[in-house]
N, C-alpha and C. Protein backbone atom coordinates (compact mmCIF):
# COMPACT_ATOMS: atom_id res chain seq x y z
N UNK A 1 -2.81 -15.02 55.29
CA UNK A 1 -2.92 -14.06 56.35
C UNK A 1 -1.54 -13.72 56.92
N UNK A 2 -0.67 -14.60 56.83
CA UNK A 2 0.52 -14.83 57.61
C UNK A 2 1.62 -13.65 56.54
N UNK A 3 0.93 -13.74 55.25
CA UNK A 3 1.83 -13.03 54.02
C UNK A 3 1.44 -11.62 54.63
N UNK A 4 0.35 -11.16 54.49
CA UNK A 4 -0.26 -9.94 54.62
C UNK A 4 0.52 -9.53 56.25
N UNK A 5 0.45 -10.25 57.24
CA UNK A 5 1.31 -9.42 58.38
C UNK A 5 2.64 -9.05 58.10
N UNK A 6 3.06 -10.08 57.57
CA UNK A 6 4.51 -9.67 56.84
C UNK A 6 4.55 -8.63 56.05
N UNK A 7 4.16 -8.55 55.21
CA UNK A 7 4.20 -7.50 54.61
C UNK A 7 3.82 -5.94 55.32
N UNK A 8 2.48 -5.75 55.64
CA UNK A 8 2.19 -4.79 56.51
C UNK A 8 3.53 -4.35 57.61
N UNK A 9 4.12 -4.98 58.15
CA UNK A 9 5.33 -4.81 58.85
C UNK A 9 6.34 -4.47 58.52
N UNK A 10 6.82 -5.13 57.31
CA UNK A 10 7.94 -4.60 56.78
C UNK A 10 7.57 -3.16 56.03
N UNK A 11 6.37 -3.06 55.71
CA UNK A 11 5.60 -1.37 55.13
C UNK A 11 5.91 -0.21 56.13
N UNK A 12 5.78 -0.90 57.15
CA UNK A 12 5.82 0.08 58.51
C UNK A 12 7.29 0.28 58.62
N UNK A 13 7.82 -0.66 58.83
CA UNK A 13 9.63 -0.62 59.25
C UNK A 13 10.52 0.55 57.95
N UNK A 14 9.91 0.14 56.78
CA UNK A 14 10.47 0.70 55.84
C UNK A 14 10.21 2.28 55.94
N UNK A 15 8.90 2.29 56.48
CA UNK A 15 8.24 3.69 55.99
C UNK A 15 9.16 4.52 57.49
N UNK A 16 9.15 4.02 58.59
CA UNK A 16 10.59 4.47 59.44
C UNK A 16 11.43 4.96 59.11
N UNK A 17 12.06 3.62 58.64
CA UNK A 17 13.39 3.80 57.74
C UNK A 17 13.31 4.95 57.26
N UNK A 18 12.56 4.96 55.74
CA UNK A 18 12.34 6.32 54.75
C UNK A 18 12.65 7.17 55.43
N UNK A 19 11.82 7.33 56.50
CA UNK A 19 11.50 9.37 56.95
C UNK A 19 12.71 9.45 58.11
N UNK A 20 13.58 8.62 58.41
CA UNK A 20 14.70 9.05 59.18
C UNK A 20 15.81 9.46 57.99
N UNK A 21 15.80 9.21 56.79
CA UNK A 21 16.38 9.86 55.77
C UNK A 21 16.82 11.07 55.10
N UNK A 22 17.80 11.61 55.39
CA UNK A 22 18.17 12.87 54.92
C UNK A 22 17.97 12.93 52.97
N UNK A 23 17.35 13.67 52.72
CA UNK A 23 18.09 13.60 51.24
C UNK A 23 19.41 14.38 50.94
N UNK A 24 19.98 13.93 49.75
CA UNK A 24 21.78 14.20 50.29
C UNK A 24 21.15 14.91 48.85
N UNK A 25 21.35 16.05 48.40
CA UNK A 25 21.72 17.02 47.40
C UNK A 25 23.38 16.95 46.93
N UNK A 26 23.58 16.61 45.89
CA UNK A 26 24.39 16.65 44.94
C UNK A 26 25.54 18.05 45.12
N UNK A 27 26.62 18.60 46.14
CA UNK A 27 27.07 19.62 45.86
C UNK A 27 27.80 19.86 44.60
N UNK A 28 27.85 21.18 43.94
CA UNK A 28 28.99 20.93 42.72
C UNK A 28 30.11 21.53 43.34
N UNK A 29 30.85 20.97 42.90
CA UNK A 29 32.27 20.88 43.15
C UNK A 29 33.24 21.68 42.60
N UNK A 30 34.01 22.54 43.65
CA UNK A 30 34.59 23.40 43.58
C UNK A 30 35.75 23.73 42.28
N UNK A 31 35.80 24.41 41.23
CA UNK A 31 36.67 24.18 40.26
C UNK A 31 37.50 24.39 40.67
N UNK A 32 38.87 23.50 40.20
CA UNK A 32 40.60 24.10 40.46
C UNK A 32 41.01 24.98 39.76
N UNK A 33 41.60 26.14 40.38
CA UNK A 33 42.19 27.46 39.33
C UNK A 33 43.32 26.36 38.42
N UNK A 34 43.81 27.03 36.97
CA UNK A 34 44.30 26.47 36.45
C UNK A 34 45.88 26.65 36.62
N UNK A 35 46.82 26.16 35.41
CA UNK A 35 48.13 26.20 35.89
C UNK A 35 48.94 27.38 35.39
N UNK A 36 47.69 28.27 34.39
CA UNK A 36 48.52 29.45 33.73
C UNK A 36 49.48 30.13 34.54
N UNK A 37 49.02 30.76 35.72
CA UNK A 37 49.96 31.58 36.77
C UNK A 37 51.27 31.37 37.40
N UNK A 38 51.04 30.09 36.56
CA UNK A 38 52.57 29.42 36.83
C UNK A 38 53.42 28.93 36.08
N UNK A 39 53.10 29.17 34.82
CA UNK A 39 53.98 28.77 33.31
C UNK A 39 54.46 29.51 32.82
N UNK A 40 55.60 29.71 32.40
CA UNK A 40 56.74 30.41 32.20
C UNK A 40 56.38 31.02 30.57
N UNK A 41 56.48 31.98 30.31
CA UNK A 41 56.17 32.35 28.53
C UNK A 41 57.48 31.21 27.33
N UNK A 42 58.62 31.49 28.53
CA UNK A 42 60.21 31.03 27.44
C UNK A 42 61.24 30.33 28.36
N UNK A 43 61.28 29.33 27.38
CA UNK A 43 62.41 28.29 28.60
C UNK A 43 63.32 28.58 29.20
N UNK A 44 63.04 28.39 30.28
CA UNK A 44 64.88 28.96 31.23
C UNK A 44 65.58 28.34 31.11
N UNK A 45 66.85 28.49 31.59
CA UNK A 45 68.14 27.84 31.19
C UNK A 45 69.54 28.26 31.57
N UNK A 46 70.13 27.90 31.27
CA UNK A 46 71.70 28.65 32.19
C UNK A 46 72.39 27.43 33.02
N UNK A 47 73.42 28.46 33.53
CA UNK A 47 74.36 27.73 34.43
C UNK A 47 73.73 26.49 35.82
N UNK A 48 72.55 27.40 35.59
CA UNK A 48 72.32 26.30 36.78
C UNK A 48 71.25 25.07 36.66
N UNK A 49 70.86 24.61 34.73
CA UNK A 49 70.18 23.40 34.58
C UNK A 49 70.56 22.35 34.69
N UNK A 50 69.76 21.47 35.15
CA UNK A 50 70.18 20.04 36.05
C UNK A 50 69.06 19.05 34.96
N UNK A 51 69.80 17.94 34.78
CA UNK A 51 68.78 16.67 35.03
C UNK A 51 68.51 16.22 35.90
N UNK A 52 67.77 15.43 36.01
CA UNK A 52 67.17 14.74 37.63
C UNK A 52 68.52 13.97 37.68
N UNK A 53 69.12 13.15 37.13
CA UNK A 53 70.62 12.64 37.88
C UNK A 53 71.39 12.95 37.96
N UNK A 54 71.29 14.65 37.77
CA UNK A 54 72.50 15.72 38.37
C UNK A 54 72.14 16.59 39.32
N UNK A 55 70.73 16.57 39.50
CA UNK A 55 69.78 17.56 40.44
C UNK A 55 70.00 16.46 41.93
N UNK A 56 70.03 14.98 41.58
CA UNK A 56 69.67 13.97 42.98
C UNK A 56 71.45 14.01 43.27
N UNK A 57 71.88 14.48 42.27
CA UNK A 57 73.47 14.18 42.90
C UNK A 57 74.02 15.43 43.65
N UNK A 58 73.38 16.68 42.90
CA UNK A 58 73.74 17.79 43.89
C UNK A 58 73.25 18.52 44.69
N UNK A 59 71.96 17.62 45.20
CA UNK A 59 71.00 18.33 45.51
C UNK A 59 71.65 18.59 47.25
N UNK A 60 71.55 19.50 48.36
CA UNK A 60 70.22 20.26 47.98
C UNK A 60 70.79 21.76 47.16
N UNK A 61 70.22 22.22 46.45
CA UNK A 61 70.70 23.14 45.54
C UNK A 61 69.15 24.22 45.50
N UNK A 62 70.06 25.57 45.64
CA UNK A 62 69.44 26.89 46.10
C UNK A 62 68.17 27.81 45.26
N UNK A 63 69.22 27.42 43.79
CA UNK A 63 68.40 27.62 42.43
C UNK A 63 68.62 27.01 41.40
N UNK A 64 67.80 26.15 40.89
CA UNK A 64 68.11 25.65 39.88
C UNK A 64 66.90 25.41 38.71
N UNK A 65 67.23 24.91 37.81
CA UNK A 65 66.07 24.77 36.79
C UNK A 65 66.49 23.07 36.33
N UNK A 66 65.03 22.48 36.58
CA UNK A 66 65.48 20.76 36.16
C UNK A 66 64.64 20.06 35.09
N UNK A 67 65.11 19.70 34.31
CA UNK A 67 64.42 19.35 33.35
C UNK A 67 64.54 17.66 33.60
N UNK A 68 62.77 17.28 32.75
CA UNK A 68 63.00 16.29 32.46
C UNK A 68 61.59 15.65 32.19
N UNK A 69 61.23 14.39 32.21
CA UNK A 69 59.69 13.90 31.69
C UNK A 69 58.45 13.86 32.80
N UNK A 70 57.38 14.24 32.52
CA UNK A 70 56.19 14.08 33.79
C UNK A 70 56.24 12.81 33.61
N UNK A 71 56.00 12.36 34.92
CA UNK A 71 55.46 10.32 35.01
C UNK A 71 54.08 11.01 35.66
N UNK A 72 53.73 9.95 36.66
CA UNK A 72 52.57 10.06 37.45
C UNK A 72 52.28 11.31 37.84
N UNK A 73 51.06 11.70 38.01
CA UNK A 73 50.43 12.74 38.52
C UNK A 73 49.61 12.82 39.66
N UNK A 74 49.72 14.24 40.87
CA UNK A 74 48.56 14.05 41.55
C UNK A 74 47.08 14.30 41.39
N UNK A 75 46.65 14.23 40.89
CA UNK A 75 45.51 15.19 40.91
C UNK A 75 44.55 15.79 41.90
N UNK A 76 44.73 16.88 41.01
CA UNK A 76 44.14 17.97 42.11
C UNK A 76 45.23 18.94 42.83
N UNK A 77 46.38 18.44 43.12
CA UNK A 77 47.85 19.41 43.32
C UNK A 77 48.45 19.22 42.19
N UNK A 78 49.68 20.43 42.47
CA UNK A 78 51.13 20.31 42.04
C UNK A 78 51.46 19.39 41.37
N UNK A 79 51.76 18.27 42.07
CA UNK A 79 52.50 17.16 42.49
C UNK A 79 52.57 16.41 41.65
N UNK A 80 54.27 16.07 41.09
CA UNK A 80 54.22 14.91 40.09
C UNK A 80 55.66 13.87 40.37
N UNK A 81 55.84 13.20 39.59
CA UNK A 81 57.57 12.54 39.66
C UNK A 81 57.71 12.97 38.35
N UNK A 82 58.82 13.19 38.70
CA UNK A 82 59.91 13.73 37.16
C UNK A 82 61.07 12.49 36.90
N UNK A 83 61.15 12.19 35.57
CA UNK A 83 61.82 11.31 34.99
C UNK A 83 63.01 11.97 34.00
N UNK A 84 64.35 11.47 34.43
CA UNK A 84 65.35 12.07 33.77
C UNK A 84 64.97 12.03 32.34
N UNK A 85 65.37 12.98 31.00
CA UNK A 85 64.67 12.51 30.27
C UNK A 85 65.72 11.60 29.06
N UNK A 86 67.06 11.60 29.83
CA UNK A 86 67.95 10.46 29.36
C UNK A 86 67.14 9.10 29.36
N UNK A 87 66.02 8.87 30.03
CA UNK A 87 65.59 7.59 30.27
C UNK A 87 64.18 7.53 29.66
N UNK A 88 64.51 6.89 28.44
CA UNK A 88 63.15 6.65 27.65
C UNK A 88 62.04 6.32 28.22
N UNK A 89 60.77 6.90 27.89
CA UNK A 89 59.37 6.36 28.35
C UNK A 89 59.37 5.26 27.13
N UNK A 90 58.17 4.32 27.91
CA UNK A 90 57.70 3.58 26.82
C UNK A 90 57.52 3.63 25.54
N UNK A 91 57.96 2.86 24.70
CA UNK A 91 57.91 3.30 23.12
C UNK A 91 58.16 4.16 22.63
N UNK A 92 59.23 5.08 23.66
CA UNK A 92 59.84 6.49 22.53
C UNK A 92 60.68 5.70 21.42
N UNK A 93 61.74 4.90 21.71
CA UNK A 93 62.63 4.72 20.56
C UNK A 93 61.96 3.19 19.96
N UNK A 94 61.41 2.41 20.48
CA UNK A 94 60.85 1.03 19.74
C UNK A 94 59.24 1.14 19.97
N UNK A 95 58.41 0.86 19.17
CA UNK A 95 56.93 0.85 18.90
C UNK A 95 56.68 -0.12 19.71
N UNK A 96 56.21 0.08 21.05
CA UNK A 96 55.48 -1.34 21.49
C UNK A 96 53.97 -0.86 22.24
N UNK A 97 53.48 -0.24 21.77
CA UNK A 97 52.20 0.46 21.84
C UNK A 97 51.45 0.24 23.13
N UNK A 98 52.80 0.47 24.40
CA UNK A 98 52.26 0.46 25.35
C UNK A 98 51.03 1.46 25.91
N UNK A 99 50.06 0.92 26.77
CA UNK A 99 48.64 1.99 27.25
C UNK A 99 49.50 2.69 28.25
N UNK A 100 50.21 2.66 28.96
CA UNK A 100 50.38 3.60 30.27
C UNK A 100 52.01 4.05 29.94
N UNK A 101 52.60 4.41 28.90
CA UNK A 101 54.14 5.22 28.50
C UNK A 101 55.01 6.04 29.21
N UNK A 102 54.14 6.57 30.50
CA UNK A 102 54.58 7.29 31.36
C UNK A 102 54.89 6.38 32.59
N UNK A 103 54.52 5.01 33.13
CA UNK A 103 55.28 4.64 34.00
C UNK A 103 57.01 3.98 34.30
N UNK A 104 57.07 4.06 32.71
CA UNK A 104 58.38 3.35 32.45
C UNK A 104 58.09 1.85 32.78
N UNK A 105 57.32 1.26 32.22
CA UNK A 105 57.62 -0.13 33.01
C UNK A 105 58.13 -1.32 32.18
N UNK A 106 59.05 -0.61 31.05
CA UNK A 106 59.62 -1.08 30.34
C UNK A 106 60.98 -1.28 30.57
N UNK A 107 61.51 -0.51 32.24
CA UNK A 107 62.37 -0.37 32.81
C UNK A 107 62.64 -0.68 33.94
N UNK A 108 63.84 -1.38 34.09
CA UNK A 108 64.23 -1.97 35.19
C UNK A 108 63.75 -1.01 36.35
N UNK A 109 62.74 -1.77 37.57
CA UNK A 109 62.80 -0.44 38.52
C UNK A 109 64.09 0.39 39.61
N UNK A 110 64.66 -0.07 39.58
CA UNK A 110 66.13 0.18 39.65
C UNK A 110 66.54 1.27 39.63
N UNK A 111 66.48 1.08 37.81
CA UNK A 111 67.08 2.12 36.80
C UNK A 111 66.07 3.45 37.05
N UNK A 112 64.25 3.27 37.13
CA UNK A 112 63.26 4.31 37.09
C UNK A 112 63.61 4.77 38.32
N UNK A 113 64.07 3.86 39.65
CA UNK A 113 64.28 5.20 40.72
C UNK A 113 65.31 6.04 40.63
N UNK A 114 66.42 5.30 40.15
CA UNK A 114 67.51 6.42 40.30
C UNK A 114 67.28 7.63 39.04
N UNK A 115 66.55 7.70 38.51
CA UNK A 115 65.80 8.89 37.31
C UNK A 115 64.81 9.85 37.17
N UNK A 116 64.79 9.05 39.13
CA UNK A 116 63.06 9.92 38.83
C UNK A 116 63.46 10.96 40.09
N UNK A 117 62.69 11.90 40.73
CA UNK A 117 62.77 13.00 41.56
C UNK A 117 61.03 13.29 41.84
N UNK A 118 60.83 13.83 43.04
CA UNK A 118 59.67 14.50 43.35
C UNK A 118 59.44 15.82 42.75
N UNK A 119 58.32 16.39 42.44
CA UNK A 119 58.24 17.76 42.11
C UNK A 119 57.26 18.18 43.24
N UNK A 120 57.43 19.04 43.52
CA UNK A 120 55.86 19.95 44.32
C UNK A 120 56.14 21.47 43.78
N UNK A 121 55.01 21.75 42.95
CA UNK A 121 54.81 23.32 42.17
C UNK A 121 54.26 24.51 43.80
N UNK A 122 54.72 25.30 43.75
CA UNK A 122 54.04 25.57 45.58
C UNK A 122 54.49 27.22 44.82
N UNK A 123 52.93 28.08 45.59
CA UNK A 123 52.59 29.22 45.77
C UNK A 123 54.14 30.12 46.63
N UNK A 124 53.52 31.37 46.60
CA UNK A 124 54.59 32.26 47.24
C UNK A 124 54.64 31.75 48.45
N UNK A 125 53.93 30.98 49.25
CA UNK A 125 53.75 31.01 51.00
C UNK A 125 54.45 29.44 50.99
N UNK A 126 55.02 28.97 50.33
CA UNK A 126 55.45 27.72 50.20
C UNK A 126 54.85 26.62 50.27
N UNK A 127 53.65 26.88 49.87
CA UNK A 127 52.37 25.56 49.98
C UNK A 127 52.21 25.41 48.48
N UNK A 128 51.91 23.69 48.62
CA UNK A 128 51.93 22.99 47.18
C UNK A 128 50.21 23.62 46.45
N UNK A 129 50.54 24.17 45.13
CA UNK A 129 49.34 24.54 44.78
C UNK A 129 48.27 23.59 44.82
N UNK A 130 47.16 23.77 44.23
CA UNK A 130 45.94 23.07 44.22
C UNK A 130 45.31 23.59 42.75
N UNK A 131 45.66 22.25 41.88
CA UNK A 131 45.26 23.02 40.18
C UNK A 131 44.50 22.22 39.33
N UNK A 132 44.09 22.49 38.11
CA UNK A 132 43.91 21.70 37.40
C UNK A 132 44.74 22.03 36.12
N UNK A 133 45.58 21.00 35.91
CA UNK A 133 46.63 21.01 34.82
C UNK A 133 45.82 21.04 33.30
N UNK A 134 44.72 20.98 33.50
CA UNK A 134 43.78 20.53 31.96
C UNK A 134 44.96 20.69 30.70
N UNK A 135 44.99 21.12 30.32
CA UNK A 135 46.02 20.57 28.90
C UNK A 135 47.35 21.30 29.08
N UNK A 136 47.52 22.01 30.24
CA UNK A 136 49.22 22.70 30.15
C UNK A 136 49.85 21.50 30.41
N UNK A 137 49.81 20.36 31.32
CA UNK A 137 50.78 18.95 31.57
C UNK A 137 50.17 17.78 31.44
N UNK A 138 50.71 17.23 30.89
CA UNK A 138 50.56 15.50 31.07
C UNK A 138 51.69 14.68 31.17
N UNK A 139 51.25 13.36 31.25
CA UNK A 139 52.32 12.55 31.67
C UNK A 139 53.16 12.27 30.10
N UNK A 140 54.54 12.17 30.16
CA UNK A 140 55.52 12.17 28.97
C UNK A 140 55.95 13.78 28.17
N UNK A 141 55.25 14.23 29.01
CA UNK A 141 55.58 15.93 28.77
C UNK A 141 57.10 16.00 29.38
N UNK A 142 57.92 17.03 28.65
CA UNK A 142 59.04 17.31 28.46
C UNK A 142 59.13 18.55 29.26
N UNK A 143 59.61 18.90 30.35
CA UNK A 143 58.92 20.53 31.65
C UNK A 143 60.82 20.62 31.93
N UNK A 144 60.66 22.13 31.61
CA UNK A 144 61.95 22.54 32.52
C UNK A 144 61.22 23.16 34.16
N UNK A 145 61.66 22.95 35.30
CA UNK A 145 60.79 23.50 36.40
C UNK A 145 62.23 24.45 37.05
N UNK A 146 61.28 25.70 37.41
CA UNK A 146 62.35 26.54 37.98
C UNK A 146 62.28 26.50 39.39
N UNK A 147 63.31 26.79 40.40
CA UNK A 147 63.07 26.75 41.59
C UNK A 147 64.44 26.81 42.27
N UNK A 148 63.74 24.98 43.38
CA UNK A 148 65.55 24.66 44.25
C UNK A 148 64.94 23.41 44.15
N UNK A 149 66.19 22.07 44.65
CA UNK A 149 66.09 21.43 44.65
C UNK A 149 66.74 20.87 46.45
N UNK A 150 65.64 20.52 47.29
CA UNK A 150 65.97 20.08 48.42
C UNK A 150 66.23 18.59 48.54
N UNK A 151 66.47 18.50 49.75
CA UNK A 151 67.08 16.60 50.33
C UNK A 151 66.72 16.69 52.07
N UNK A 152 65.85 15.98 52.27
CA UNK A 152 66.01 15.73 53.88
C UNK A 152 66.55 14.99 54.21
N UNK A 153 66.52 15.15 56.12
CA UNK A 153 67.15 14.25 56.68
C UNK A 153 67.16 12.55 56.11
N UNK A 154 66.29 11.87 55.45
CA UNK A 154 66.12 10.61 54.93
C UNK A 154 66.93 10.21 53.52
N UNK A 155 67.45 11.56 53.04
CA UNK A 155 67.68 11.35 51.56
C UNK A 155 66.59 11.49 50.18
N UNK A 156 66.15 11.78 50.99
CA UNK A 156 65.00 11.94 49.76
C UNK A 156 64.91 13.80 49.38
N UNK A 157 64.92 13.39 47.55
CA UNK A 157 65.48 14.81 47.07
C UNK A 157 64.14 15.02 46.28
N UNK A 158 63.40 16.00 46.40
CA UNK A 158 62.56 17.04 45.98
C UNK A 158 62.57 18.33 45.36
N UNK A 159 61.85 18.40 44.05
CA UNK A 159 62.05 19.90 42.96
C UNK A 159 60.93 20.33 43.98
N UNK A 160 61.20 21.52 44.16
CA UNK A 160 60.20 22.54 44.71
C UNK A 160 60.43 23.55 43.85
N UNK A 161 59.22 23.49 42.96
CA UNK A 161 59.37 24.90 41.69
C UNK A 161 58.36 25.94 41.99
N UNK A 162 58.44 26.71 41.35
CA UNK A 162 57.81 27.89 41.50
C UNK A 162 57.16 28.36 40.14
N UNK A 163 57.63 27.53 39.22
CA UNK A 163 57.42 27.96 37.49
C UNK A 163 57.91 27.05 36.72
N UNK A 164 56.98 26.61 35.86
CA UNK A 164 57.49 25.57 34.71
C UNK A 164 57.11 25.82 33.26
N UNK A 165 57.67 25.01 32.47
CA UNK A 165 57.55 25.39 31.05
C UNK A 165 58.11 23.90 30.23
N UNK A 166 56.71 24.01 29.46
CA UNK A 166 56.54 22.40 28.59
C UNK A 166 57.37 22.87 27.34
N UNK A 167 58.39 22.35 27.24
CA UNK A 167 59.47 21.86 25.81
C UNK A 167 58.81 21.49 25.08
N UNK A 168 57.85 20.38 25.30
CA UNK A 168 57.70 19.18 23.98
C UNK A 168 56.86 18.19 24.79
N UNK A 169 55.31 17.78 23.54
CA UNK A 169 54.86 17.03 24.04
C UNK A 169 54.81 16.33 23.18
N UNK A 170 55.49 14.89 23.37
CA UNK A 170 55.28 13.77 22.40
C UNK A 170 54.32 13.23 21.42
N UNK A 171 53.99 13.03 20.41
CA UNK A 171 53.17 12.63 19.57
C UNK A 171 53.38 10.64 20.10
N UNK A 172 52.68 10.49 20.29
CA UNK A 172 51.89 9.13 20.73
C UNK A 172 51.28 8.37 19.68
N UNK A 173 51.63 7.43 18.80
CA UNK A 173 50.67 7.07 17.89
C UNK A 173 49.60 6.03 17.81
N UNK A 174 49.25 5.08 18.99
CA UNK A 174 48.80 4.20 19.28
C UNK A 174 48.02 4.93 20.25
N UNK A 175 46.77 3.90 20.84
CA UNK A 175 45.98 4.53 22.05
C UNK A 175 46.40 4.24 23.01
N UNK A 176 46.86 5.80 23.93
CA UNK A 176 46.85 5.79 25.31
C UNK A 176 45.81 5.81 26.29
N UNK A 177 45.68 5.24 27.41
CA UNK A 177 44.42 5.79 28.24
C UNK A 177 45.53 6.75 29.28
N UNK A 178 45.14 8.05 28.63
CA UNK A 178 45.50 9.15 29.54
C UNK A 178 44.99 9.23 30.93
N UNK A 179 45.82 9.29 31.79
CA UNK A 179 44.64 9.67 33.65
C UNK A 179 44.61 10.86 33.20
């Protein structure tokens, strides 16, 4: 008898519960325009291309074009770190069939900060886009980015491009887990 009140009660409490319940519908989710509108047809170049350890040395600089390797990515923006591309990713020159080739962590971190730089890709109004890179970038991609290259008050130096263009994307021969 003692089972049956129990139960009956918790039937009741639950059935509460239940009907104070919203059901949550599944929204779909907004697609990101892609990165075409912002990729260059033919590589730029000229007097004013920089590597990232000539871009962090002269930065802040007005116009320039900087080449060098995607590392990490944001997803969903712009937003990446650029790696000088003097500074090997994982297993470019020795086979060690690292999974993640784009963090450098085959490298002193040291050596990966002073090589690396911020990027933010940003619209005419100076706001960082909002994209989906689907196969124009990935990480170990080879990008000249056109733009300037700023420095704030802290020292910290940032590509703010306006247009980029993939050189070369590495052939990988081992499995990566791509983000």
């Amino acid at each position: 008898m003692k089972n049956i009140k129990l139960f009956a009660l918790l039937a009741v409490v639950g059935g509460v519960v239940a009907c104070g319940e919203e059901k949550k519908t599944e929204q779909p989710k907004a697609s990101l325009p892609s990165a075409a509108a912002y990729k260059l047809a033919d590589e730029p170049g000229g007097d004013d291309e920089f590597g990232v350890y000539d871009a962090r040395a002269e930065a802040p600089i007005d116009s320039a074009v900087v080449v060098g390797r995607v590392a990490e990515m944001t997803k969903g923006f712009a937003a990446f770190r650029l790696v000088d591309a003097a500074l090997d990713y994982c297993g470019q020159k020795r086979k060690d069939e690292c999974a993640t080739p784009w963090d450098y962590c085959c490298e002193a971190p040291d050596k990966i900060k002073a090589a690396t730089i911020s990027v933010q890709l940003v619209d005419a109004n100076g706001k960082i886009v909002k994209l989906d890179w689907g196969d124009d970038l990935r990480p170990c991609d080879l990008v000249a980015l056109q733009g300037k290259v700023t420095k704030d008050e802290h020292g910290n130096v940032t590509v703010v491009a306006t247009k980029f263009f993939r050189s070369e994307r590495p052939t990988i021969e081992w499995e990566v887990r791509w983000p």
